[in-house]
N, C-alpha and C. Protein backbone atom coordinates (compact mmCIF):
# COMPACT_ATOMS: atom_id res chain seq x y z
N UNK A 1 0.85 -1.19 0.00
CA UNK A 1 0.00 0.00 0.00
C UNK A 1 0.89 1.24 0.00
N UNK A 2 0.30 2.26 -1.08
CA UNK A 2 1.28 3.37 -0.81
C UNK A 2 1.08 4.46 0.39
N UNK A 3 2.35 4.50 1.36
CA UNK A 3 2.77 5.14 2.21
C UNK A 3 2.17 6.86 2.59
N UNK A 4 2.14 7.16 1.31
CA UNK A 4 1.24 8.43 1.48
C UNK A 4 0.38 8.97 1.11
N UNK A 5 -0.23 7.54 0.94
CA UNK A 5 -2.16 7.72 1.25
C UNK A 5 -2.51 7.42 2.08
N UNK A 6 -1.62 6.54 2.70
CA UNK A 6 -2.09 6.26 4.36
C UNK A 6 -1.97 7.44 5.30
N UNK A 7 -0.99 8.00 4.68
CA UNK A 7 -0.59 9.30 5.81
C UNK A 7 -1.65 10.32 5.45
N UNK A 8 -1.89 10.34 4.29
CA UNK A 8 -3.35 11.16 3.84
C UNK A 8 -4.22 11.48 4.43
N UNK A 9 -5.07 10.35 5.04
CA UNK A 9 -5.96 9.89 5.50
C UNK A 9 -5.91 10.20 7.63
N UNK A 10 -4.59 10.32 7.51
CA UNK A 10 -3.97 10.60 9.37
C UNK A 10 -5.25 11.31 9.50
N UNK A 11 -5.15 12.78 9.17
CA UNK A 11 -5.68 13.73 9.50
C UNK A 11 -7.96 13.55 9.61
N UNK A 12 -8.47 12.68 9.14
CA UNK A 12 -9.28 11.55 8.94
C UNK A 12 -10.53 12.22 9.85
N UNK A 13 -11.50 12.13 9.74
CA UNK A 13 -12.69 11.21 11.10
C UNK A 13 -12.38 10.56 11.68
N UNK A 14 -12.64 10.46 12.91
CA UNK A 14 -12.42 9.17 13.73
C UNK A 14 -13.60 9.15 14.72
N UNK A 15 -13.77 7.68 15.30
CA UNK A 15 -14.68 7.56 15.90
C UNK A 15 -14.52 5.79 16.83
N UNK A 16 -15.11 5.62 17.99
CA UNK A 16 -14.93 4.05 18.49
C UNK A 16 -15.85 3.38 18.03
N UNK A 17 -16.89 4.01 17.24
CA UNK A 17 -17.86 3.25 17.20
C UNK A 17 -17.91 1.62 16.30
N UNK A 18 -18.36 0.83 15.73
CA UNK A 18 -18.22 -0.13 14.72
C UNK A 18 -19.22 0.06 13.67
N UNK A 19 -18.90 0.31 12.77
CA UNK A 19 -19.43 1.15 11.61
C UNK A 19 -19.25 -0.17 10.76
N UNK A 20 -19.91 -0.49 9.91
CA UNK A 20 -20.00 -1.64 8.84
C UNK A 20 -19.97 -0.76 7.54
N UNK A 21 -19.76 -0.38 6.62
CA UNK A 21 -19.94 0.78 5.23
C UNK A 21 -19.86 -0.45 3.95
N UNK A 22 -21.40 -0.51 3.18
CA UNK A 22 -21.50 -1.39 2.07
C UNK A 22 -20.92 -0.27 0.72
N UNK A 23 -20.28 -0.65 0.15
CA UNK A 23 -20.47 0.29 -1.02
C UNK A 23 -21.77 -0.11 -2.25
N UNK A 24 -22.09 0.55 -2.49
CA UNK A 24 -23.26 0.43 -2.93
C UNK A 24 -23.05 1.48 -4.27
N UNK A 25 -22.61 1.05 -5.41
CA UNK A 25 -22.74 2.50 -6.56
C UNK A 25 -23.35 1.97 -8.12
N UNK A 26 -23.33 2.54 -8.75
CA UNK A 26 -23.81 2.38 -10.69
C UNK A 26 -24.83 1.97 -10.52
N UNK A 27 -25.99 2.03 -9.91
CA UNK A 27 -27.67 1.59 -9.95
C UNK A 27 -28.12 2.33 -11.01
N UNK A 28 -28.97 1.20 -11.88
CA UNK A 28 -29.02 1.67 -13.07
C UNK A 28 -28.62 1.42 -14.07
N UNK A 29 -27.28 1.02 -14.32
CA UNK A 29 -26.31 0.84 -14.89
C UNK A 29 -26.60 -0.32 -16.14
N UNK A 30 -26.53 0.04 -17.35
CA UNK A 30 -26.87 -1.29 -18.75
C UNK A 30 -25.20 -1.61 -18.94
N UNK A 31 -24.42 -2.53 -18.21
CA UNK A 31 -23.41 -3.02 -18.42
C UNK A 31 -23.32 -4.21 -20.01
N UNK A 32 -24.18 -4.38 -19.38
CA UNK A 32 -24.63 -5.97 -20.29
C UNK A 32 -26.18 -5.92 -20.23
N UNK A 33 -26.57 -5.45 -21.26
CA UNK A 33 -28.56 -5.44 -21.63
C UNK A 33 -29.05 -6.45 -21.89
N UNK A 34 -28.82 -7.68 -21.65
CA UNK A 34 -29.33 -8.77 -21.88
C UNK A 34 -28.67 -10.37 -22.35
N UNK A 35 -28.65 -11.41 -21.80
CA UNK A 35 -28.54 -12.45 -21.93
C UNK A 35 -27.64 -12.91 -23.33
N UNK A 36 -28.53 -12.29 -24.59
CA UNK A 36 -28.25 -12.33 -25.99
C UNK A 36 -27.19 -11.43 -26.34
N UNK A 37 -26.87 -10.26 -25.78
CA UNK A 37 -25.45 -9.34 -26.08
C UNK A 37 -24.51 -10.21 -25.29
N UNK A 38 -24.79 -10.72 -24.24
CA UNK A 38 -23.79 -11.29 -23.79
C UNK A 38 -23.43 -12.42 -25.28
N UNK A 39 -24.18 -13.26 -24.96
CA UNK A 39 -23.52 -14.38 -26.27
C UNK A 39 -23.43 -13.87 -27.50
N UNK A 40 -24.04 -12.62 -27.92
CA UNK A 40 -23.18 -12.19 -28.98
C UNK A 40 -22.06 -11.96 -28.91
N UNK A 41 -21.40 -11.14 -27.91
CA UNK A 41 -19.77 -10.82 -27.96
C UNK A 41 -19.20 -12.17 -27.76
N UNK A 42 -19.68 -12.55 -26.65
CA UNK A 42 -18.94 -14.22 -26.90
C UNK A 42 -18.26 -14.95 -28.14
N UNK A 43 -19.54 -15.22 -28.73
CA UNK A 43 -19.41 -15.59 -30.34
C UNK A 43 -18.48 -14.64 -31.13
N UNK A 44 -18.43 -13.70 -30.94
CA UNK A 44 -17.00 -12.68 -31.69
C UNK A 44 -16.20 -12.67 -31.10
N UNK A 45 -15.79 -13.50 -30.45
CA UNK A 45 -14.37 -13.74 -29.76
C UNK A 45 -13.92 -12.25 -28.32
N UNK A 46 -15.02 -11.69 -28.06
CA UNK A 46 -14.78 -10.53 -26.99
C UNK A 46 -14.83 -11.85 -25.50
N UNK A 47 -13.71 -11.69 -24.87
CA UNK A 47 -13.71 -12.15 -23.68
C UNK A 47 -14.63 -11.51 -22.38
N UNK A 48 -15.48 -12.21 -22.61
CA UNK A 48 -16.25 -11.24 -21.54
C UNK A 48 -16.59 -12.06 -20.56
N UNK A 49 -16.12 -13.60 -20.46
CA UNK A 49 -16.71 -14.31 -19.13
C UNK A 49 -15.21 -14.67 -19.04
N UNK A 50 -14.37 -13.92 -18.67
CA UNK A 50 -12.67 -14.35 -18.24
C UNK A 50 -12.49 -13.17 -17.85
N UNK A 51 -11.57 -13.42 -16.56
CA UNK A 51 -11.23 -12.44 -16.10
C UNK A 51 -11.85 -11.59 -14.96
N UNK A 52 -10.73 -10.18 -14.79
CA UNK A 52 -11.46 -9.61 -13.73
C UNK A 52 -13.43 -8.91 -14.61
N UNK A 53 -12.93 -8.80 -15.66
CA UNK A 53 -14.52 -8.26 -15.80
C UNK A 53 -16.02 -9.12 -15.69
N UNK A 54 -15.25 -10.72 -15.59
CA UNK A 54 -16.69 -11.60 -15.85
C UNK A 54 -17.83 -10.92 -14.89
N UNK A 55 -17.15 -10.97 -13.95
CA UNK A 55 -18.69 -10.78 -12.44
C UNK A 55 -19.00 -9.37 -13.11
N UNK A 56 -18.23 -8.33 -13.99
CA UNK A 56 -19.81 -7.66 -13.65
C UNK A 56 -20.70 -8.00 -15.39
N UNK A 57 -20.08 -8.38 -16.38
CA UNK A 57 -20.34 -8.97 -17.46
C UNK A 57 -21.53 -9.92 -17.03
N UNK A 58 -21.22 -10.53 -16.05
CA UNK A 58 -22.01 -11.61 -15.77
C UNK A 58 -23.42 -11.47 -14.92
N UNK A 59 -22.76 -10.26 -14.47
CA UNK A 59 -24.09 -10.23 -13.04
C UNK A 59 -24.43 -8.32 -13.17
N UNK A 60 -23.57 -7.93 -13.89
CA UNK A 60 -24.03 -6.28 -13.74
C UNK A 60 -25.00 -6.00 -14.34
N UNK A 61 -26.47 -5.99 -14.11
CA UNK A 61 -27.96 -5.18 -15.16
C UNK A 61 -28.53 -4.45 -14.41
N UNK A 62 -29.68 -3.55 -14.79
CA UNK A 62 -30.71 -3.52 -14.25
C UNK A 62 -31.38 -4.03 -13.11
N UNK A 63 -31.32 -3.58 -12.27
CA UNK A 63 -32.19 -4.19 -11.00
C UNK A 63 -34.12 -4.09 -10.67
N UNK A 64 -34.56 -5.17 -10.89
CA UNK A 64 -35.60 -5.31 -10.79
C UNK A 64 -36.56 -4.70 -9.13
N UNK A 65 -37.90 -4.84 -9.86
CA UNK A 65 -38.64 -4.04 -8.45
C UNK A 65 -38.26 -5.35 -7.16
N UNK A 66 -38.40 -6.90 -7.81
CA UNK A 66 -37.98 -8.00 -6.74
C UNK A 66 -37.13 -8.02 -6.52
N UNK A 67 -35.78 -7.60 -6.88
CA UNK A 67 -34.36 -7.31 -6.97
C UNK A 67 -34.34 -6.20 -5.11
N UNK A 68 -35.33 -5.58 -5.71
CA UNK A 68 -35.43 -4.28 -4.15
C UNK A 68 -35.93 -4.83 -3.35
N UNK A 69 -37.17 -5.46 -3.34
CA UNK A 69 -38.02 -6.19 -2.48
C UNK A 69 -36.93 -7.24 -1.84
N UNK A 70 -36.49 -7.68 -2.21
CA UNK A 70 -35.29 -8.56 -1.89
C UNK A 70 -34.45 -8.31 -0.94
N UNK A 71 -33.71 -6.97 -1.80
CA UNK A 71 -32.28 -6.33 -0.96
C UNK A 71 -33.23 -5.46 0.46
N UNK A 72 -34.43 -5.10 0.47
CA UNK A 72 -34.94 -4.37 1.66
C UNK A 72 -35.93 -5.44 2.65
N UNK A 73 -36.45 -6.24 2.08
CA UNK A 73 -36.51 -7.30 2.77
C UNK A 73 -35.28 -8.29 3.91
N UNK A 74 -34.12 -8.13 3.09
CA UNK A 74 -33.10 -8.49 3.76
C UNK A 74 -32.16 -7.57 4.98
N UNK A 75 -32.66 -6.75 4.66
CA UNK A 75 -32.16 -5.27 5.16
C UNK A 75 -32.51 -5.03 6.42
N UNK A 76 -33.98 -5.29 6.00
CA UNK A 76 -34.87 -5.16 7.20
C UNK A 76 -34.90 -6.14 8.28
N UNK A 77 -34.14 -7.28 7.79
CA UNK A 77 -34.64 -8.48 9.17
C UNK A 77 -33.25 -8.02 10.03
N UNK A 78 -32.19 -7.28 9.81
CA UNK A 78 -31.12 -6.70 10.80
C UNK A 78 -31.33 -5.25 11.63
N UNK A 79 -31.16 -5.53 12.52
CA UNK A 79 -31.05 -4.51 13.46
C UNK A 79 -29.86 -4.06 14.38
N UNK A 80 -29.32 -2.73 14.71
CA UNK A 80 -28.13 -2.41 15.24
C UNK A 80 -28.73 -2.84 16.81
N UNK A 81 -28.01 -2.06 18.05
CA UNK A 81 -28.03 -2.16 19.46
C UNK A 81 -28.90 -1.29 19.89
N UNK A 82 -29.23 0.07 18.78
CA UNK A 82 -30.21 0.99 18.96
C UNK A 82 -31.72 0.16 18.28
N UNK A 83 -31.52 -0.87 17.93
CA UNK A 83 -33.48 -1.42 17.14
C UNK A 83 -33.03 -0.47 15.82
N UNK A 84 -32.39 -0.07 15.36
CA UNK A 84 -32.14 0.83 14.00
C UNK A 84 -31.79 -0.03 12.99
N UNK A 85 -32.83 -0.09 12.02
CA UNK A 85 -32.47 -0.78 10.87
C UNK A 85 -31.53 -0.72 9.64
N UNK A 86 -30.45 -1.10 9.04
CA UNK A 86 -29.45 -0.64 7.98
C UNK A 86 -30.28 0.37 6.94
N UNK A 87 -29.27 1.12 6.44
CA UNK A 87 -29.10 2.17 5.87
C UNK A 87 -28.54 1.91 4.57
N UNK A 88 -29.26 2.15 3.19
CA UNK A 88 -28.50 2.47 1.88
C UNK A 88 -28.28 3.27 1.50
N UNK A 89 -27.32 3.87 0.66
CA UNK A 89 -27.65 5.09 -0.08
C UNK A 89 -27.46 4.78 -1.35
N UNK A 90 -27.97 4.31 -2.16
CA UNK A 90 -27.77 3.67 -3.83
C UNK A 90 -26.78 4.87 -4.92
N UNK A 91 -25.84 5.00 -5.28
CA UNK A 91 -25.34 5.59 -5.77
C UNK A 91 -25.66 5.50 -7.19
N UNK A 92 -26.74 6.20 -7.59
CA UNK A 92 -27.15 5.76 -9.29
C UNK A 92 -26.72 6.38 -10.55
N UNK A 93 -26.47 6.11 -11.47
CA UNK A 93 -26.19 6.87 -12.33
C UNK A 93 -27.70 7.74 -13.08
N UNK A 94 -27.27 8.59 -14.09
CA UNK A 94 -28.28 9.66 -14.62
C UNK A 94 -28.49 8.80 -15.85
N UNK A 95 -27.27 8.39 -16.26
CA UNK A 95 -27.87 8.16 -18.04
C UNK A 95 -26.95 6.69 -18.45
N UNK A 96 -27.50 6.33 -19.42
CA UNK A 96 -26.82 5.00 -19.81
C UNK A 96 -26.94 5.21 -21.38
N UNK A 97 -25.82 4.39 -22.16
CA UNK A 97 -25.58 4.71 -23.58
C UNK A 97 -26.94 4.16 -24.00
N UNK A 98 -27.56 4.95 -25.27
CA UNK A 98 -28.53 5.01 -26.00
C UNK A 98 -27.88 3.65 -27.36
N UNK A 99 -28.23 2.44 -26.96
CA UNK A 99 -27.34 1.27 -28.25
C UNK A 99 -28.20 1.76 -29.11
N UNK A 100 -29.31 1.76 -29.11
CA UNK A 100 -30.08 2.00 -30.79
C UNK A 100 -29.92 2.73 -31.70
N UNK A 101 -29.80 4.28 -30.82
CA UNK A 101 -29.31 5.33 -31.64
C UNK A 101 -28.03 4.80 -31.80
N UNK A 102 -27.19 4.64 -30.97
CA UNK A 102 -25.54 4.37 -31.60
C UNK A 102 -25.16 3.65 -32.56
N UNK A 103 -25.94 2.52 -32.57
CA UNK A 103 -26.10 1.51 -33.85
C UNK A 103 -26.38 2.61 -34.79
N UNK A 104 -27.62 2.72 -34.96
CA UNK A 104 -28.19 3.46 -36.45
C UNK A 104 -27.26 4.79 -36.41
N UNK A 105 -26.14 5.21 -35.97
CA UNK A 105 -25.63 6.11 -36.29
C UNK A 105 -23.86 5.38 -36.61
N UNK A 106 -24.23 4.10 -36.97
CA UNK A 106 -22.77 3.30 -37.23
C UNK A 106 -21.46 3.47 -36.46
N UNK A 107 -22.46 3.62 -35.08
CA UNK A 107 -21.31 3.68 -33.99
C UNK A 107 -20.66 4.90 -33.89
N UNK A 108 -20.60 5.96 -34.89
CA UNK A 108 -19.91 7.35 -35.11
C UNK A 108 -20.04 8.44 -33.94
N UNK A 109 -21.04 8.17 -33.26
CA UNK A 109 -21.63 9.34 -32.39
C UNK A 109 -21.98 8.73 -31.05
N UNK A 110 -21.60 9.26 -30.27
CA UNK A 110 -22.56 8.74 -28.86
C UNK A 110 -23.60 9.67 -28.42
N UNK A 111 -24.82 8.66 -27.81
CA UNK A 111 -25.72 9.06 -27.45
C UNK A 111 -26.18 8.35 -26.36
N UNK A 112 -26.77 8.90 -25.45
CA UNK A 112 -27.21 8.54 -24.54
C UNK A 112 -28.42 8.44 -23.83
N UNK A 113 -29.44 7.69 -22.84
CA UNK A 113 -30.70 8.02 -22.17
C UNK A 113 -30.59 8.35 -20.89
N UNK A 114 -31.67 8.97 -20.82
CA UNK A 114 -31.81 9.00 -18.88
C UNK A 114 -31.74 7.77 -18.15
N UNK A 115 -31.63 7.57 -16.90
CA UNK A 115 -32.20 6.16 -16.56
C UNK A 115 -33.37 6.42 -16.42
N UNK A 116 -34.02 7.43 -16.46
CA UNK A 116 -35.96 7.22 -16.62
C UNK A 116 -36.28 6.57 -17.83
N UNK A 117 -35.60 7.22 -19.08
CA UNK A 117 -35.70 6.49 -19.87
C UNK A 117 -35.05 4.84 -20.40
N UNK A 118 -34.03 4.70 -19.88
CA UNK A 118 -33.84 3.18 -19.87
C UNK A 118 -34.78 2.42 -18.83
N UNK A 119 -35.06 2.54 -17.54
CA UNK A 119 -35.98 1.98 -17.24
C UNK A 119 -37.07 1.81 -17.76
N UNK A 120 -37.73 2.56 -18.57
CA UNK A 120 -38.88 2.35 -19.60
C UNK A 120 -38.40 1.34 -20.52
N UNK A 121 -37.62 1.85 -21.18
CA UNK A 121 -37.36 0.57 -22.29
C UNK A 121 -36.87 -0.50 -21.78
N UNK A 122 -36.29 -1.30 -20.92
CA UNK A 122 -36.03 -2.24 -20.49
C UNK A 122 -36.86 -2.79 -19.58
N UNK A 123 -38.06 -1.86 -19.44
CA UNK A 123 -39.39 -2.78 -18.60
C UNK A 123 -38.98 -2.98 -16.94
N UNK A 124 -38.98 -1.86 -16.85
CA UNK A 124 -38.50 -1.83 -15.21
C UNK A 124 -38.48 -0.70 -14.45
N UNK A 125 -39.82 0.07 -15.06
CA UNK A 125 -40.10 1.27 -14.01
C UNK A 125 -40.79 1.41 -12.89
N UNK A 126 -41.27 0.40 -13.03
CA UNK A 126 -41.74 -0.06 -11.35
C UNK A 126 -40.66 -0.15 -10.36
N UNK A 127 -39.41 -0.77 -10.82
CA UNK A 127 -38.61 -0.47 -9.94
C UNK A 127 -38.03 0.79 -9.44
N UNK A 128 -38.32 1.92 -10.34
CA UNK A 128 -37.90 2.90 -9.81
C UNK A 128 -38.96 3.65 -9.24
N UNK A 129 -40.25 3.49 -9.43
CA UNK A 129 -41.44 3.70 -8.71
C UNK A 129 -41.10 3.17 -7.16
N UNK A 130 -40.91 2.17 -7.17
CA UNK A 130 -40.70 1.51 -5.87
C UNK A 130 -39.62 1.86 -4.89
N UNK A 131 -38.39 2.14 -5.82
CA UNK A 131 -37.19 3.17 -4.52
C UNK A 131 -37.92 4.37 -4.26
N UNK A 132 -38.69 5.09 -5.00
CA UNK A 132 -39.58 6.19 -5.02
C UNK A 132 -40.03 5.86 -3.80
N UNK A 133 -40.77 5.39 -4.09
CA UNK A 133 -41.64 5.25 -2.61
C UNK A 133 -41.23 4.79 -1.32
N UNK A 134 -39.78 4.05 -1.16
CA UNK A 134 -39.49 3.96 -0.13
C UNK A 134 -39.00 5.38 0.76
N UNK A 135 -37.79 5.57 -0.54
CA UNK A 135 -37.42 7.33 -0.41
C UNK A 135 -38.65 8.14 0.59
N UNK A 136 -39.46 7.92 0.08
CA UNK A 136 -40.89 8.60 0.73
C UNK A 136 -41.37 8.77 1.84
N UNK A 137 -41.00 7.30 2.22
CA UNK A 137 -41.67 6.82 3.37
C UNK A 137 -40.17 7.08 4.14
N UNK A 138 -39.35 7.31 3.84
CA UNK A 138 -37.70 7.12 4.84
C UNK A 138 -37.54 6.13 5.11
N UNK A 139 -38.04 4.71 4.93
CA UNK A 139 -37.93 3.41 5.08
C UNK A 139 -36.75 2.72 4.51
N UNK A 140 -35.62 2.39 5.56
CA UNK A 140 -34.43 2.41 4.97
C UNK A 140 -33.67 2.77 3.81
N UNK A 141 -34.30 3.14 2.60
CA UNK A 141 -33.59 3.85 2.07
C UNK A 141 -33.89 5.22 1.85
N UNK A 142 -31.91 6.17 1.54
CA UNK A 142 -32.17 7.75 1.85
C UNK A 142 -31.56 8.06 0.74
């Protein structure tokens, strides 16, 4: 580890407490849009299940509304020493590359969507309805 980032950091927060910190970031994120891009690059010889990139090649999409129901369901059956239930803060992105336009523009140009709008097209705005509403309620997630 380098020596003076550790020393960086001296000057720091500190605290006794026991703090657990998930990182949690790219929600949202079209790494890999589907099952079929995956085995397309496959089939063209793109290494995409080797290596350090497989796990997110493999597992990085879209997160579903059961995907949440899931992760806050799980969330919820833990409790600290105060009865205080864990805490997320989803670090999401704004926009994800637009493939359609990029295609029909022969790859020349980038373009991009909101994630309002990729959640629409990828059939998964309920899930963002649903952090919505937790947001709402302050129910573990902030």
């Amino acid at each position: 580890m380098n020596f003076i980032k550790i020393l960086s950091n001296l000057p720091g927060w500190r605290t006794e407490r026991k703090i657990i910190v998930i990182e949690s970031d790219d929600w949202g994120s079209i790494r890999m849009p589907s099952l079929q891009s995956f085995e397309a690059l496959k089939k063209e010889g793109v290494s995409v299940d080797k290596g350090d990139s497989k796990r997110f090649n493999t597992l990085d999409t879209l997160a579903s509304k059961e995907d949440f129901e899931t992760l806050f369901s799980t969330l919820s059956s833990f409790k600290d020493k105060k009865n205080n239930h864990p805490v997320i803060t989803a670090m999401a992105l704004s926009a994800n590359p637009d493939f359609k336009k990029i295609e029909e523009e022969q790859f020349s140009q980038y373009y991009y969507q909101t994630i309002s709008e990729t959640l629409i097209e990828y059939k998964q705005e309920d899930a963002f309805c649903f952090l919505e509403e937790r947001r709402a309620t302050k129910v573990i997630c902030t």
